[in-house]
C-alpha atoms as a PDB file:
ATOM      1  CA  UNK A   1       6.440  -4.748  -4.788  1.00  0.00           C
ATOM      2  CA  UNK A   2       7.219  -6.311  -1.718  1.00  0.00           C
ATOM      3  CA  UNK A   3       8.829  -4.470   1.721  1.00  0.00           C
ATOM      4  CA  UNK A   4      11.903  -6.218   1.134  1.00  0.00           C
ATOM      5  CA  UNK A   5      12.629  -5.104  -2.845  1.00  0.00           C
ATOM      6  CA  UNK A   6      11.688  -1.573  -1.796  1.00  0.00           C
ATOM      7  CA  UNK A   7      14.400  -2.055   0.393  1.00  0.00           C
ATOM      8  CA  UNK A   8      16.286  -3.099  -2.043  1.00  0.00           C
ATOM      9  CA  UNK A   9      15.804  -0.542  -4.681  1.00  0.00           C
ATOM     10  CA  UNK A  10      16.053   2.476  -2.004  1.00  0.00           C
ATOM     11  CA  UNK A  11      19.269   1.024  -0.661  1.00  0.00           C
ATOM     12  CA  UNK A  12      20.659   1.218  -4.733  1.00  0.00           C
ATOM     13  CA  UNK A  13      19.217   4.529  -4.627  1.00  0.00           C
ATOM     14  CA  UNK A  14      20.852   6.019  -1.555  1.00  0.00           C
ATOM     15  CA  UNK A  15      23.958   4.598  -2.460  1.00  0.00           C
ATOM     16  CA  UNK A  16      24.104   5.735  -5.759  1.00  0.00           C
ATOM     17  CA  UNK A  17      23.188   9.340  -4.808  1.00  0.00           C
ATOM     18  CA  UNK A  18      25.989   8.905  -2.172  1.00  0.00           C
ATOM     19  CA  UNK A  19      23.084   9.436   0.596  1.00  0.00           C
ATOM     20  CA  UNK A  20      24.967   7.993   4.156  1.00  0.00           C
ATOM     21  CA  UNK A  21      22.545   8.199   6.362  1.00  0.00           C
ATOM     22  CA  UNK A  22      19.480   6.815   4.312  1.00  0.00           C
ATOM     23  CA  UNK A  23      21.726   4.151   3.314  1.00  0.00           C
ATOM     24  CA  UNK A  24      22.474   3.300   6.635  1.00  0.00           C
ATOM     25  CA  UNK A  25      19.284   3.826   7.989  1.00  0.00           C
ATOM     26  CA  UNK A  26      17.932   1.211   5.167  1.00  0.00           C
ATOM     27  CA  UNK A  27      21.127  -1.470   5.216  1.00  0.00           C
ATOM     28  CA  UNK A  28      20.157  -1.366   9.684  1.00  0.00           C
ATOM     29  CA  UNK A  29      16.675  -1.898   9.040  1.00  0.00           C
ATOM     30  CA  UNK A  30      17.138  -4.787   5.768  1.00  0.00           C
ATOM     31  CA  UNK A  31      19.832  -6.320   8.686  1.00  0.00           C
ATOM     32  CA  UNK A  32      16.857  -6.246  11.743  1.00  0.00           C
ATOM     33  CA  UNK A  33      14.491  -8.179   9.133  1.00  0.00           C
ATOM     34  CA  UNK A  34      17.198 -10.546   8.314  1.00  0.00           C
ATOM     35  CA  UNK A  35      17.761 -11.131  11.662  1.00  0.00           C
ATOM     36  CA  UNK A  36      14.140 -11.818  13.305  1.00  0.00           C
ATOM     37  CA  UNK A  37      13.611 -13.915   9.993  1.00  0.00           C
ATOM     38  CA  UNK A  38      17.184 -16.152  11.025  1.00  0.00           C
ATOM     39  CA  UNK A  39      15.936 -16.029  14.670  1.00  0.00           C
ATOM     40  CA  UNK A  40      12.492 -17.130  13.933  1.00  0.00           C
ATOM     41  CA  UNK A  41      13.346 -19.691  11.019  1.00  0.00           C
ATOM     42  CA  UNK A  42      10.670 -18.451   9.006  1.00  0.00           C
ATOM     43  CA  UNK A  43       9.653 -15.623   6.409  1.00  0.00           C
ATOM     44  CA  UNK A  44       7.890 -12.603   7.848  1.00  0.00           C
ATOM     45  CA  UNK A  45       4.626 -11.122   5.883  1.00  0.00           C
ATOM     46  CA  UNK A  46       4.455  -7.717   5.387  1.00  0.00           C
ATOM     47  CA  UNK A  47       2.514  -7.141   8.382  1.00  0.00           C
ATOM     48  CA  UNK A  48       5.206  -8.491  10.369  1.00  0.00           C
ATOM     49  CA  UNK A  49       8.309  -5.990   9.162  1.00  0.00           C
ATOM     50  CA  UNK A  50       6.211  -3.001   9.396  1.00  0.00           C
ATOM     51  CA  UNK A  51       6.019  -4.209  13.338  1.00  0.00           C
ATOM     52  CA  UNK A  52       9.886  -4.048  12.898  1.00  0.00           C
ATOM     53  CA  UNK A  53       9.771  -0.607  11.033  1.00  0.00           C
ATOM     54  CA  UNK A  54       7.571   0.592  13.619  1.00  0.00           C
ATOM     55  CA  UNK A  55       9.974  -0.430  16.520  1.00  0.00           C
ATOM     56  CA  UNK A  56      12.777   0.736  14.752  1.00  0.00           C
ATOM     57  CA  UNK A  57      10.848   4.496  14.561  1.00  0.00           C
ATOM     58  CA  UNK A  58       9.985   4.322  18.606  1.00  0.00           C
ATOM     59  CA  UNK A  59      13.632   3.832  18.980  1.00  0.00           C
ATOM     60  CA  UNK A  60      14.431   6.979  17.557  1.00  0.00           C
ATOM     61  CA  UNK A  61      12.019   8.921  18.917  1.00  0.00           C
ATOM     62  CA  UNK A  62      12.587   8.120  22.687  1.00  0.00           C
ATOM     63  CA  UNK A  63      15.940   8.390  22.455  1.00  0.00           C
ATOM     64  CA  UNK A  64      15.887  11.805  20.929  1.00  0.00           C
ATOM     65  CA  UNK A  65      15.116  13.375  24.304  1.00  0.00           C
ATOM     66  CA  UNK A  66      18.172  12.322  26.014  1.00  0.00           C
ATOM     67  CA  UNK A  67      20.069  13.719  23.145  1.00  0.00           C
ATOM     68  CA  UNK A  68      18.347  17.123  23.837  1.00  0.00           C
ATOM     69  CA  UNK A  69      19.120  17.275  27.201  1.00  0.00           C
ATOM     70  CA  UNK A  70      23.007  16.900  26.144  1.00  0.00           C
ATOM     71  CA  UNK A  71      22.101  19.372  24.105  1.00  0.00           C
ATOM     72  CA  UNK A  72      23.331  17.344  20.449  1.00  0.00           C
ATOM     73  CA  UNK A  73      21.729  19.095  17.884  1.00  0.00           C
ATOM     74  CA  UNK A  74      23.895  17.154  15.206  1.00  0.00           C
ATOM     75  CA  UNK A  75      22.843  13.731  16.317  1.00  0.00           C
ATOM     76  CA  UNK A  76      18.639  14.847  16.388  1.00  0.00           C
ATOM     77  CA  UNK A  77      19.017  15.678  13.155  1.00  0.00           C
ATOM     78  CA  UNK A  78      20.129  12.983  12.013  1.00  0.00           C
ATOM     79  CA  UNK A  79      17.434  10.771  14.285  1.00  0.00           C
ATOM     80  CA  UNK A  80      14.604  12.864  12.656  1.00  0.00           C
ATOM     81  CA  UNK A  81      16.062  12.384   9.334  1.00  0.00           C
ATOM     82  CA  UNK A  82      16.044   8.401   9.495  1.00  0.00           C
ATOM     83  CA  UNK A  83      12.503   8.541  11.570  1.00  0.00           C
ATOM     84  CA  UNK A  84      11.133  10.324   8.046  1.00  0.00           C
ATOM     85  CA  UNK A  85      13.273   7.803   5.809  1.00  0.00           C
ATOM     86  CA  UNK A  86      11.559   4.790   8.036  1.00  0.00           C
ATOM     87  CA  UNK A  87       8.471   6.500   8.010  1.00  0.00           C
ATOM     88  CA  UNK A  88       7.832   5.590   4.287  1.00  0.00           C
ATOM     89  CA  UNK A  89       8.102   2.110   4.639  1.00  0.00           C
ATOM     90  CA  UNK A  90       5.216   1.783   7.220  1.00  0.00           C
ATOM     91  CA  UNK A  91       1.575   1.250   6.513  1.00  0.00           C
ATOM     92  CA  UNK A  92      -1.053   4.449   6.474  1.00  0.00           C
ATOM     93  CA  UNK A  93      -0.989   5.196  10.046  1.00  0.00           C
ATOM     94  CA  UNK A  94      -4.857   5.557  11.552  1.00  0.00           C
ATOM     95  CA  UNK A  95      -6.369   8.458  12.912  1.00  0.00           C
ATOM     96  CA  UNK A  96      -7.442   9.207  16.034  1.00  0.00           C
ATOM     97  CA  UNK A  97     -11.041   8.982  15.224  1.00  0.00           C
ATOM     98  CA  UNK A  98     -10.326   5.019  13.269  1.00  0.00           C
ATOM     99  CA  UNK A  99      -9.081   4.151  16.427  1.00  0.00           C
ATOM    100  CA  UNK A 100     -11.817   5.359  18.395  1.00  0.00           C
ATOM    101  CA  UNK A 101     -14.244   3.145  16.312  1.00  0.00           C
ATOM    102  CA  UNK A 102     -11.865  -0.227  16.845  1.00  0.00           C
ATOM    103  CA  UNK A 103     -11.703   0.698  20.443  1.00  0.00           C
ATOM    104  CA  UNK A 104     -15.562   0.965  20.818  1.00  0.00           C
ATOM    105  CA  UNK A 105     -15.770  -2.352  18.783  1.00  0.00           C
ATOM    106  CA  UNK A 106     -13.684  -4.063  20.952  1.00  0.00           C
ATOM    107  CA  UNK A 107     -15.142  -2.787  24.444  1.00  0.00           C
ATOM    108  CA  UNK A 108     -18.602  -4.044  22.991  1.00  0.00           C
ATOM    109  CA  UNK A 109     -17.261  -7.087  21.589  1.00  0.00           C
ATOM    110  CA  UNK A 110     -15.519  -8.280  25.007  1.00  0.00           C
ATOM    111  CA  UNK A 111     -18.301  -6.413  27.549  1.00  0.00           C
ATOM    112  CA  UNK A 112     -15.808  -4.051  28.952  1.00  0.00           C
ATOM    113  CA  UNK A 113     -17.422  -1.939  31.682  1.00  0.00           C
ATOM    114  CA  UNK A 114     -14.692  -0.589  33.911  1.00  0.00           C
ATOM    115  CA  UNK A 115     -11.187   0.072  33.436  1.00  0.00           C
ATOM    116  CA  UNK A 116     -10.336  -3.068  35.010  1.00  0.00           C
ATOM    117  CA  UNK A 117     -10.772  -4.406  31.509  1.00  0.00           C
ATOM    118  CA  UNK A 118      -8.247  -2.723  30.105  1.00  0.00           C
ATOM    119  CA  UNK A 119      -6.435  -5.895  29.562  1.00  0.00           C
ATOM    120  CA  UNK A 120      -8.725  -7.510  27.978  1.00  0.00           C
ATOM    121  CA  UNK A 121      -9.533  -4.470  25.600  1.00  0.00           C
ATOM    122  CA  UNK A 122      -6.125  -4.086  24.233  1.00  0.00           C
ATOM    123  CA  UNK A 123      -6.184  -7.701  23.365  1.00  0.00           C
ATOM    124  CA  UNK A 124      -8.516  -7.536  21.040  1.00  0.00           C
ATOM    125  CA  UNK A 125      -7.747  -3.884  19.349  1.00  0.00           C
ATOM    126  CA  UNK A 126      -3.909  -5.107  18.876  1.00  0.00           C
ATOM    127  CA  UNK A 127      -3.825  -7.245  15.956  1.00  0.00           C
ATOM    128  CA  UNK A 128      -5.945  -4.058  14.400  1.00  0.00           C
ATOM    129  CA  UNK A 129      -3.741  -1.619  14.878  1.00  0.00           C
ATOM    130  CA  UNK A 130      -0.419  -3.116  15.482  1.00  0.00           C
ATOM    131  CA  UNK A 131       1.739  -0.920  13.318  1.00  0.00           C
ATOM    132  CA  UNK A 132      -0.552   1.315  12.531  1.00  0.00           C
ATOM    133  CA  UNK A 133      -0.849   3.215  15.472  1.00  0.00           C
ATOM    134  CA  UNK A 134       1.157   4.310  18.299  1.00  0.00           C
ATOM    135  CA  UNK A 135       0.664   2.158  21.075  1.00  0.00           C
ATOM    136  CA  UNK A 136       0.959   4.284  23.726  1.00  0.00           C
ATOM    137  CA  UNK A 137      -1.467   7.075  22.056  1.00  0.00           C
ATOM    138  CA  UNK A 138      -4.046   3.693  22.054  1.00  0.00           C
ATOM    139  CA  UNK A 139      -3.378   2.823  25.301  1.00  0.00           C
ATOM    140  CA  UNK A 140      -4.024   6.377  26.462  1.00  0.00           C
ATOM    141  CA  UNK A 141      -7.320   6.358  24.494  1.00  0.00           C
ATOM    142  CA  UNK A 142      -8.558   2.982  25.681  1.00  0.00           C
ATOM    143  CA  UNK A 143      -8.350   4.225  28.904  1.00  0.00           C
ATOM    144  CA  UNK A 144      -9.895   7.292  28.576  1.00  0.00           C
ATOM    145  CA  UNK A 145     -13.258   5.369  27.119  1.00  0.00           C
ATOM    146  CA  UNK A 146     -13.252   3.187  30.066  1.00  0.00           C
ATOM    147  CA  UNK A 147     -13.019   6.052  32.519  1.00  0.00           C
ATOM    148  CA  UNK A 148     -15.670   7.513  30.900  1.00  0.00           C
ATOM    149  CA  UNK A 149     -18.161   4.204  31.163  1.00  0.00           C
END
């Protein structure tokens, strides 16, 4: 079963069990498929909305901060509750250890040797863990590896 009729069946779900915030939480992120799939003219693979998914989680968890210094208890809740509903729908997230591997792959593969390469690193390690992996926890890795060179 596809991204979009899991969707589908967890937005029938939520509704039917009255659930408001995992049926908006779904029905927001079924309406940012729709709408990169109207902007782009095309139909996104799987690989694709879990990108979206994956935005959609960053969103919520850099924004919680500011809501902690206003000191809104209500509204974190809520964020961590639809960061765990998204959660599901993304792809087993690597460990720290798989991306160490893909990282050491990649600095062979493109003959990093300083961290002036960093560039050149994360293009190749992003199509492998694009949406499976934090970004800015690979980012912070790469560069530790070629600091340590």
């Amino acid at each position: 079963m596809g991204l979009k009729q899991r969707l589908q069946k967890a937005l029938k779900e939520s509704m039917q069990a009255k659930d408001t915030i995992k049926k908006d939480t779904i029905t927001m992120l079924r309406a940012s498929i729709l709408q990169v799939e109207k902007d782009d003219r095309k139909e996104l693979t799987e690989e694709e909305m879990s990108v979206i998914v994956a935005k959609e989680v960053k969103k919520r968890k850099e924004a919680i901060p500011s809501y902690e210094q206003a000191n809104r208890q209500d509204i974190i809740d809520n964020l961590k509750r639809e960061i765990q509903i998204l959660e599901v729908y993304l792809p087993q997230q690597l460990t720290e250890e798989e991306i160490k591997i893909i990282i050491d792959e990649a600095i062979k593969a493109v003959g990093a040797n300083s961290p002036r390469d960093m560039g050149k690193v994360m293009q190749e390690i992003k199509p492998k863990t694009q949406g499976k992996a934090d970004g800015r926890m690979v980012s912070e890795i790469v560069k530790t590896e070629l600091n340590n060179i």
